[in-house]
Each structure stands twice: as structure tokens, then as C-alpha cells.
C-alpha atoms as a PDB file:
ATOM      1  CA  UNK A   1     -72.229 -78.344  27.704  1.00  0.00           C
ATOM      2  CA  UNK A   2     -70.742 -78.303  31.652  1.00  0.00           C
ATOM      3  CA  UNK A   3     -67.695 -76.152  32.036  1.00  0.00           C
ATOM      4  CA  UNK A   4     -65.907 -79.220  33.631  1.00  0.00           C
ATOM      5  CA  UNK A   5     -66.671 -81.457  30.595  1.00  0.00           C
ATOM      6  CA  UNK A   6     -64.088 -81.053  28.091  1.00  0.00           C
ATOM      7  CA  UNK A   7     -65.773 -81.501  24.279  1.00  0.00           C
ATOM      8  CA  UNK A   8     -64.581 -84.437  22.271  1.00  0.00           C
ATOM      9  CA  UNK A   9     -61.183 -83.926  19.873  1.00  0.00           C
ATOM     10  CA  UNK A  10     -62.451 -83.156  16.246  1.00  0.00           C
ATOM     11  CA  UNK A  11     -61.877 -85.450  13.820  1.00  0.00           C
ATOM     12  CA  UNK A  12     -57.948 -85.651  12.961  1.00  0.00           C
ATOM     13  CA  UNK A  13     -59.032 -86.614   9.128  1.00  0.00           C
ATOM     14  CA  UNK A  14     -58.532 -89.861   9.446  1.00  0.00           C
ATOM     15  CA  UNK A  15     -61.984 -91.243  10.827  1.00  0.00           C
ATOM     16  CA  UNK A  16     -60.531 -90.207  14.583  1.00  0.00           C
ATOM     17  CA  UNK A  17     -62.962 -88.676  16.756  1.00  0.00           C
ATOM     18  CA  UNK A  18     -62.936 -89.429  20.416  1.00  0.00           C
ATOM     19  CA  UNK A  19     -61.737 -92.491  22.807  1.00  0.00           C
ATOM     20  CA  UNK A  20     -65.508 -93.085  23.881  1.00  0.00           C
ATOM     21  CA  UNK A  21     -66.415 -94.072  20.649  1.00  0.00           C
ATOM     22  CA  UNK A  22     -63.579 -96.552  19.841  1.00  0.00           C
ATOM     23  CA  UNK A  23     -64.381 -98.035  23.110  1.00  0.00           C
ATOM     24  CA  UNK A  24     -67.953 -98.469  22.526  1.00  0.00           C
ATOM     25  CA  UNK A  25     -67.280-100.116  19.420  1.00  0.00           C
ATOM     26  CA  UNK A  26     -64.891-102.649  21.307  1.00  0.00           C
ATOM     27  CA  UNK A  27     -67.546-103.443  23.817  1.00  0.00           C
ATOM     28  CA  UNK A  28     -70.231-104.394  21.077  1.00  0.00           C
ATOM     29  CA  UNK A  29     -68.288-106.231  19.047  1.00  0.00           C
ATOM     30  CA  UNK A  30     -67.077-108.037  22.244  1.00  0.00           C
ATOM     31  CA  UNK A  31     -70.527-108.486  23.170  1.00  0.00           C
ATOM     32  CA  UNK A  32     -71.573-109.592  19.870  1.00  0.00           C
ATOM     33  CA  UNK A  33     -68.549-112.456  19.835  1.00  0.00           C
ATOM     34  CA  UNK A  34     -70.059-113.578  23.210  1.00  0.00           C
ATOM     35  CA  UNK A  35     -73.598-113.810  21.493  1.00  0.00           C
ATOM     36  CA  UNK A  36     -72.051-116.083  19.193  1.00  0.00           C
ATOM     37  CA  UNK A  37     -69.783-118.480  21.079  1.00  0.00           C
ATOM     38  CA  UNK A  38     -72.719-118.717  23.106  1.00  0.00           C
ATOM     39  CA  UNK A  39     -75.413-119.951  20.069  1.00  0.00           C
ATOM     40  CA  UNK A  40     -73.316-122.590  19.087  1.00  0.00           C
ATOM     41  CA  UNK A  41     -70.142-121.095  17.533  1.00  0.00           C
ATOM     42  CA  UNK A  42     -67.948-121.326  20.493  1.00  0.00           C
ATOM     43  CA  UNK A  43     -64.715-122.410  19.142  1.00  0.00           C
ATOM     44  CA  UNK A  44     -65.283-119.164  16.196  1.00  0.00           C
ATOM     45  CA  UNK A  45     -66.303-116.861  19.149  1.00  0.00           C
ATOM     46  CA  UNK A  46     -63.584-117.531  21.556  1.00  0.00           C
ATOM     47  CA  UNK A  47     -60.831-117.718  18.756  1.00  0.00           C
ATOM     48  CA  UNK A  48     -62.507-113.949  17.438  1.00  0.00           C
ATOM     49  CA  UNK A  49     -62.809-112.514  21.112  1.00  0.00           C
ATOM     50  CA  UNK A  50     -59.193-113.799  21.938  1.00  0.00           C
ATOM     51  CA  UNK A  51     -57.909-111.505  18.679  1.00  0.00           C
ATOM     52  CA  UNK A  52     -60.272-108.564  19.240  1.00  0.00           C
ATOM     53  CA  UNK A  53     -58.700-108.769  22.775  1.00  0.00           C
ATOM     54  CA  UNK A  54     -54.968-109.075  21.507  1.00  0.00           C
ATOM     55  CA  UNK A  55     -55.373-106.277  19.251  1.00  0.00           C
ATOM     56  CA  UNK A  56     -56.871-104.091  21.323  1.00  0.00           C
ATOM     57  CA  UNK A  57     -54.734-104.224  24.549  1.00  0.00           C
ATOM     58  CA  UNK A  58     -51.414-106.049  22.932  1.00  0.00           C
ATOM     59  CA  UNK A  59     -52.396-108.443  25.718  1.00  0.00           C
ATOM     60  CA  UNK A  60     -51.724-112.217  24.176  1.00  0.00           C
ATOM     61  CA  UNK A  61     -54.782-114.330  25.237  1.00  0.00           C
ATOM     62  CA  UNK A  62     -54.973-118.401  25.211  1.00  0.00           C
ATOM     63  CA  UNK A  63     -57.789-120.389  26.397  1.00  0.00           C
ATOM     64  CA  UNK A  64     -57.632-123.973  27.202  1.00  0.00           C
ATOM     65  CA  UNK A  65     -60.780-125.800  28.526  1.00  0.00           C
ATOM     66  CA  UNK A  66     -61.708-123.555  31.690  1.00  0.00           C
ATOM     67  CA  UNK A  67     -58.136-122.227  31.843  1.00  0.00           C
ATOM     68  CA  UNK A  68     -57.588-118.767  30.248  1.00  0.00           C
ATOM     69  CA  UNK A  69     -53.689-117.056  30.577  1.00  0.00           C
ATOM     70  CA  UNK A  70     -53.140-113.678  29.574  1.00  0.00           C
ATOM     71  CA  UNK A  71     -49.673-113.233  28.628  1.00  0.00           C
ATOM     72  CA  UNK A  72     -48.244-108.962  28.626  1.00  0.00           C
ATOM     73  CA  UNK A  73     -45.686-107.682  26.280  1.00  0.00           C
ATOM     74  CA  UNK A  74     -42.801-107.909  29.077  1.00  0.00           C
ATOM     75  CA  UNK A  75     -43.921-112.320  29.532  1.00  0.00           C
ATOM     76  CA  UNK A  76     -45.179-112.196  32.587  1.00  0.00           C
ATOM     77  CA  UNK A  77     -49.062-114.008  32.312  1.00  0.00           C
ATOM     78  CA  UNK A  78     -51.712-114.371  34.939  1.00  0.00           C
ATOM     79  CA  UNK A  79     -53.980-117.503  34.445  1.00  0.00           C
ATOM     80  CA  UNK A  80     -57.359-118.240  35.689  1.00  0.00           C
ATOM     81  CA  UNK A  81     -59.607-121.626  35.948  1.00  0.00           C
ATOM     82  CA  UNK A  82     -62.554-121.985  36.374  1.00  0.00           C
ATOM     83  CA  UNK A  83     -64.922-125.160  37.633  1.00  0.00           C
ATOM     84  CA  UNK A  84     -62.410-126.760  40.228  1.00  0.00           C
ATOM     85  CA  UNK A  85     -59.367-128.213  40.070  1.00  0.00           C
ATOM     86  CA  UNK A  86     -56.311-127.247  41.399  1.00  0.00           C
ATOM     87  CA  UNK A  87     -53.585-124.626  39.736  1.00  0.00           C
ATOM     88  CA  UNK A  88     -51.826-126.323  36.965  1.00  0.00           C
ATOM     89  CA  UNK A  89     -48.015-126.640  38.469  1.00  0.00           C
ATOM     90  CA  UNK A  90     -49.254-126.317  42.130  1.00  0.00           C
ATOM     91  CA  UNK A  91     -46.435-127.726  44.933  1.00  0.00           C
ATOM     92  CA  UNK A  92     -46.609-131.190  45.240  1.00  0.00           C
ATOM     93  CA  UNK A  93     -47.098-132.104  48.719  1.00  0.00           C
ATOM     94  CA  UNK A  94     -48.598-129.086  49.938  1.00  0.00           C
ATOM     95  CA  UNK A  95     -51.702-130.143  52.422  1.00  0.00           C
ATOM     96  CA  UNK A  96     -55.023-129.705  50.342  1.00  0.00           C
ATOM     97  CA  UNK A  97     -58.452-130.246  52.486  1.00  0.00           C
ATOM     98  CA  UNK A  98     -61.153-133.036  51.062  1.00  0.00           C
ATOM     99  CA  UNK A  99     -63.851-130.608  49.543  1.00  0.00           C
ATOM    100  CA  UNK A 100     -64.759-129.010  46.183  1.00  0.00           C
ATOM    101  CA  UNK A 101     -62.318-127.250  44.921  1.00  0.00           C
ATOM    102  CA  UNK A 102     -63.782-124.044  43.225  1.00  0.00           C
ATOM    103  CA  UNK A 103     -61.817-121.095  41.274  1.00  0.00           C
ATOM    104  CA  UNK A 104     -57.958-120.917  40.817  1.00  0.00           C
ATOM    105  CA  UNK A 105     -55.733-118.914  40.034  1.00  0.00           C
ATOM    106  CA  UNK A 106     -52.348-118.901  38.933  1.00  0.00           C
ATOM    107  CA  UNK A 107     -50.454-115.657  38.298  1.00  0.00           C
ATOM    108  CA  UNK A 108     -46.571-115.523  36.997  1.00  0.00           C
ATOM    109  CA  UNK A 109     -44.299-112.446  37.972  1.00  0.00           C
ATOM    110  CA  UNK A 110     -40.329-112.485  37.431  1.00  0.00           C
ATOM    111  CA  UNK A 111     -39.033-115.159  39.507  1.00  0.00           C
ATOM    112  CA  UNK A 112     -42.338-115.655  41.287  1.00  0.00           C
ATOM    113  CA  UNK A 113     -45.323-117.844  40.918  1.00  0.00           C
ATOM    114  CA  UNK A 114     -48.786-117.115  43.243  1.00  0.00           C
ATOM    115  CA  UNK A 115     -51.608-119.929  43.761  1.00  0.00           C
ATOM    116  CA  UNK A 116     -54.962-119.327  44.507  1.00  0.00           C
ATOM    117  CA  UNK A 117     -57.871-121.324  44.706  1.00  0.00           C
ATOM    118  CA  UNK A 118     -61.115-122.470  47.593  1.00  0.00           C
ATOM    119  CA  UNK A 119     -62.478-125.475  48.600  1.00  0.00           C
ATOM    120  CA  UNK A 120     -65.908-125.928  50.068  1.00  0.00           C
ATOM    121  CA  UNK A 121     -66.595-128.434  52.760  1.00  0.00           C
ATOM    122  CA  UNK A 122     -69.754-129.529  54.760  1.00  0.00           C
ATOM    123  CA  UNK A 123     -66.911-130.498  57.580  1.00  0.00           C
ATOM    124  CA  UNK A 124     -67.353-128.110  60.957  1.00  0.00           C
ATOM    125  CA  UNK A 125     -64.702-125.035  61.264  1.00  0.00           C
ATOM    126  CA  UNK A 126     -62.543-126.687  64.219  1.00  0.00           C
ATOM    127  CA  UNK A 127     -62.006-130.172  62.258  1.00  0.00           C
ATOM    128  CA  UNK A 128     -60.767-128.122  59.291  1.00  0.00           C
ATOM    129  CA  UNK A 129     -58.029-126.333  61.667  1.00  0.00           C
ATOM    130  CA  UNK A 130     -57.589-129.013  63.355  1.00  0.00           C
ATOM    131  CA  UNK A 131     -56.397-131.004  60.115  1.00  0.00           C
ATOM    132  CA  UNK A 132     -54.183-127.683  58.548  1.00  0.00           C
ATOM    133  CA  UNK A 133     -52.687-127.579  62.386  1.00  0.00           C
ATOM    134  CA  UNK A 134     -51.397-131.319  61.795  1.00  0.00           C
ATOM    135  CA  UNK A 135     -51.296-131.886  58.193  1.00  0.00           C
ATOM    136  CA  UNK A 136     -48.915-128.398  57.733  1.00  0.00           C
ATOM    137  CA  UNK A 137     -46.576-129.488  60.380  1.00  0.00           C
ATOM    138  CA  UNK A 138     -45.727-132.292  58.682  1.00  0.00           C
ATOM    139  CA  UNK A 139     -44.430-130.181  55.420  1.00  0.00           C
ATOM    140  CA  UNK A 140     -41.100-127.720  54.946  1.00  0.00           C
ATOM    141  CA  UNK A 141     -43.975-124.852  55.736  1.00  0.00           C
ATOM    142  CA  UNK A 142     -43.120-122.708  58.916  1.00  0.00           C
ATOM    143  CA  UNK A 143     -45.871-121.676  60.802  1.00  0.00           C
ATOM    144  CA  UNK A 144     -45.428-117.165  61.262  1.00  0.00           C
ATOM    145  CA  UNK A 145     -48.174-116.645  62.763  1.00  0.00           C
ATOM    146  CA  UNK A 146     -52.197-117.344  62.837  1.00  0.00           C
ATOM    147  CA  UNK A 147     -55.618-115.901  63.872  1.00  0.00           C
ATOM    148  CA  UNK A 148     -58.197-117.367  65.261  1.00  0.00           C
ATOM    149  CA  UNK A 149     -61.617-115.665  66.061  1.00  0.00           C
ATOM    150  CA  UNK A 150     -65.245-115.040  65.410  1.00  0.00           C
ATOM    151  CA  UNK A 151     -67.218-112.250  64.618  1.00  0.00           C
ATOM    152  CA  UNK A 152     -70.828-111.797  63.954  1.00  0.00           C
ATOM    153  CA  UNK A 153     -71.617-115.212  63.832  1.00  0.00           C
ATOM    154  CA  UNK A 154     -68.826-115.929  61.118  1.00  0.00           C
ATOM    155  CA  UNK A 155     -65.499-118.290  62.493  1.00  0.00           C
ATOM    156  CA  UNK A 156     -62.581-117.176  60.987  1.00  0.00           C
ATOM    157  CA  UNK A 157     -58.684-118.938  61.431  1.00  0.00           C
ATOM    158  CA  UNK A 158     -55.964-117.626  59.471  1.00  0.00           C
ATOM    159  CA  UNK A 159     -52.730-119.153  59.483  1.00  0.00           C
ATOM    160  CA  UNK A 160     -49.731-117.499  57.950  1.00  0.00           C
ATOM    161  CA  UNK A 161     -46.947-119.358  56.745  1.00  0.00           C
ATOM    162  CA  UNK A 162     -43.366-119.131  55.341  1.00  0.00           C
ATOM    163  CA  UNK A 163     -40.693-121.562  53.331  1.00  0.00           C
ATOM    164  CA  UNK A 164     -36.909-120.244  53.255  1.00  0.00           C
ATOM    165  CA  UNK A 165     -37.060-116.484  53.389  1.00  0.00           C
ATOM    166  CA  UNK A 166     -38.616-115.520  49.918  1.00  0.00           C
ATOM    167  CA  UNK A 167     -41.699-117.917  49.716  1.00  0.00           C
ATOM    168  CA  UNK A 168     -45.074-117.215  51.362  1.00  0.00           C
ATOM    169  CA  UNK A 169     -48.588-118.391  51.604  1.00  0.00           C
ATOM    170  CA  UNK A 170     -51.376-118.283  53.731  1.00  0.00           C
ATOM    171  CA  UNK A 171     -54.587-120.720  54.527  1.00  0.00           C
ATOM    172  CA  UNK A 172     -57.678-118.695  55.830  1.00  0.00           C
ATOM    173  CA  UNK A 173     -60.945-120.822  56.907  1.00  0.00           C
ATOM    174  CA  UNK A 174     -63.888-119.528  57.347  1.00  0.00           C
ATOM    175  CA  UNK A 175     -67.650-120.465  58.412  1.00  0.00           C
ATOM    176  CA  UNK A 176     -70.706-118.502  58.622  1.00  0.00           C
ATOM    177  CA  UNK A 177     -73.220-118.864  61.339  1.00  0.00           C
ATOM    178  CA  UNK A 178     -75.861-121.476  60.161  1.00  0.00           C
ATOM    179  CA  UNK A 179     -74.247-121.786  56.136  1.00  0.00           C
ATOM    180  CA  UNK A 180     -73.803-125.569  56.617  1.00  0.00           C
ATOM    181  CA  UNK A 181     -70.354-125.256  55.088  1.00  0.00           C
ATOM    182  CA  UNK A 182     -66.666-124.038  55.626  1.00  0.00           C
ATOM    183  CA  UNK A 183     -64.579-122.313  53.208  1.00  0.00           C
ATOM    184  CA  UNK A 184     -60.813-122.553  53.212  1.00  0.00           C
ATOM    185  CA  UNK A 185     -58.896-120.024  50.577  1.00  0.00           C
ATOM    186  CA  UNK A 186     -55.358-120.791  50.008  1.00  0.00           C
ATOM    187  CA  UNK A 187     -52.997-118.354  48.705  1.00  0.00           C
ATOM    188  CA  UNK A 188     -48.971-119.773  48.417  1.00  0.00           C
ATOM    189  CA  UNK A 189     -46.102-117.587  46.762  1.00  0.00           C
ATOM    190  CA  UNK A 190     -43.364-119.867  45.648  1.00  0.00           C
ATOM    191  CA  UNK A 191     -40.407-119.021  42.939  1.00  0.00           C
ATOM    192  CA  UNK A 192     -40.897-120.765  39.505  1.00  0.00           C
END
């Protein structure tokens, strides 16, 4: 064995040998609970996984539909969604393009509350700024600052925004050279 490799902690006498192993267990049984959620015994893999997770990590885990929240010790939870849609809870009235929405996120710290998520348009670049430049002067937003530019064939506008002094978000849209489509990733901070 390598000098630099320490050797694995003998057995303690109660079936304890080395942090490599537990975690290789984890993995398989994890992988074998995917197997079978995926062969037709979702709800029995997903409720099993969920556990093995919890138990594991002390992590609480919930899934619901496409929407999975993982919720620490201290409360605070980060949720995920998958397949479109907008965050659950997002700001009403906050300017959302015509596209397909893909992923979102949602994640929940103190007082705080971040949104994620992407739409997908065939619309060109400038129309898409061109809406955001009208569509977020008509909200309590404040414009701090933006970005406009291009670089290797990919359009990119940023625009950087602010509400009161402790919320934040930002609208990015992008377009690569001969893609067909634009992408515009929103990211807000608001408190809960």
C-alpha cells in the first residue's frame, strides 16, 4: 500500500469497518430502489428511496408530482421541479415571457425565498429584450443595471434588477448563433 494512503480503521466490534463501505452500500441500495420505481413500483421505490435518504443524511425528503423539497434539520428546504411550470408561490405580477417553461427551482433560507426557472422561445433575441425592457418597467422592479453583448456567435442581455433594498433578481437572455431559439433564465430573491 502507498505511503499517502492511510489503511482502513479495523473493525470497532461492532460490524464497523471503514466509511467506503457504508457508502457503497448506500449507493446500491439507492440504485436498486431506482431499479424498482422504475419497473413499475414507483410509488414503493420513491417512498423507500425518500427513507433510505432521510436516514442517511437526516435530510427530510417529500416528493410531489415533479416537485421534490428537501427539508434540513435547522427548516430551511430547497425544492426542485421538474417538466415546466413555474415555482410554486412565485410573485404574482412579475413579467414572464410566452415560451416553455423548463426547470425551477425554489430554494427557502431564513427570511428569504430564491426563484429559478427558463423558458425557451423560437422568438429572435432583440424582441425578447425588447418585451423585458417594457414589460419590467411597468412593475415595482428597478432597473440596476444591464448587459448587453455578443460573443462568439452567442447574444447575451442581462438585466439586473432590485425591489426595496433587500430583494433582488436578475433576467439573462441568451441566443446562440444559428440554435433557432432564445433562452431567458430568471433568478428573483424576494423575502417569504
Amino acid at each position: 500500500m502507498p505511503e499517502d494512503v492511510p489503511a482502513a480503521p479495523a473493525d470497532d466490534g461492532e460490524g464497523w469497518v471503514d466509511m467506503r463501505h457504508r457508502n457503497r452500500i448506500l449507493v446500491l441500495s439507492l440504485a436498486t430502489l431506482l431499479v424498482l420505481s422504475s419497473a413499475g413500483c414507483a410509488k414503493l421505490g420513491e417512498k423507500a428511496a425518500e427513507k433510505a435518504v432521510e436516514k442517511a443524511t437526516g435530510v427530510k425528503v417529500e416528493q410531489d408530482g415533479d416537485a421534490v423539497t428537501y427539508t434540513g434539520k435547522d427548516g430551511e428546504s430547497v425544492s426542485y421541479s421538474a417538466g415546466g411550470g413555474l415555482p410554486k408561490d412565485f410573485p404574482a405580477g412579475f413579467p414572464v415571457y410566452d415560451g416553455e417553461i423548463g426547470d425551477s427551482s425554489t430554494i427557502e433560507v431564513g427570511e428569504a425565498r430564491q426563484f429559478t426557472f427558463w423558458i425557451r422561445t423560437a422568438d429572435d433575441h432583440a424582441k425578447v429584450v425588447e418585451w423585458y425592457k417594457a414589460e419590467l418597467a411597468k412593475t415595482d422592479w428597478t432597473l440596476d443595471s444591464s448587459f448587453d453583448g455578443e460573443s462568439d456567435g452567442t447574444r447575451n442581455t442581462a438585466f439586473n434588477l432590485r425591489r426595496g433594498t433587500d430583494e433582488n433578481g436578475a433576467v439573462y437572455v441568451t441566443r446562440e448563433a444559428d440554435s433557432g431559439r432564445t433562452d431567458v433564465s430568471v433568478l428573483l430573491v424576494v423575502k417569504k
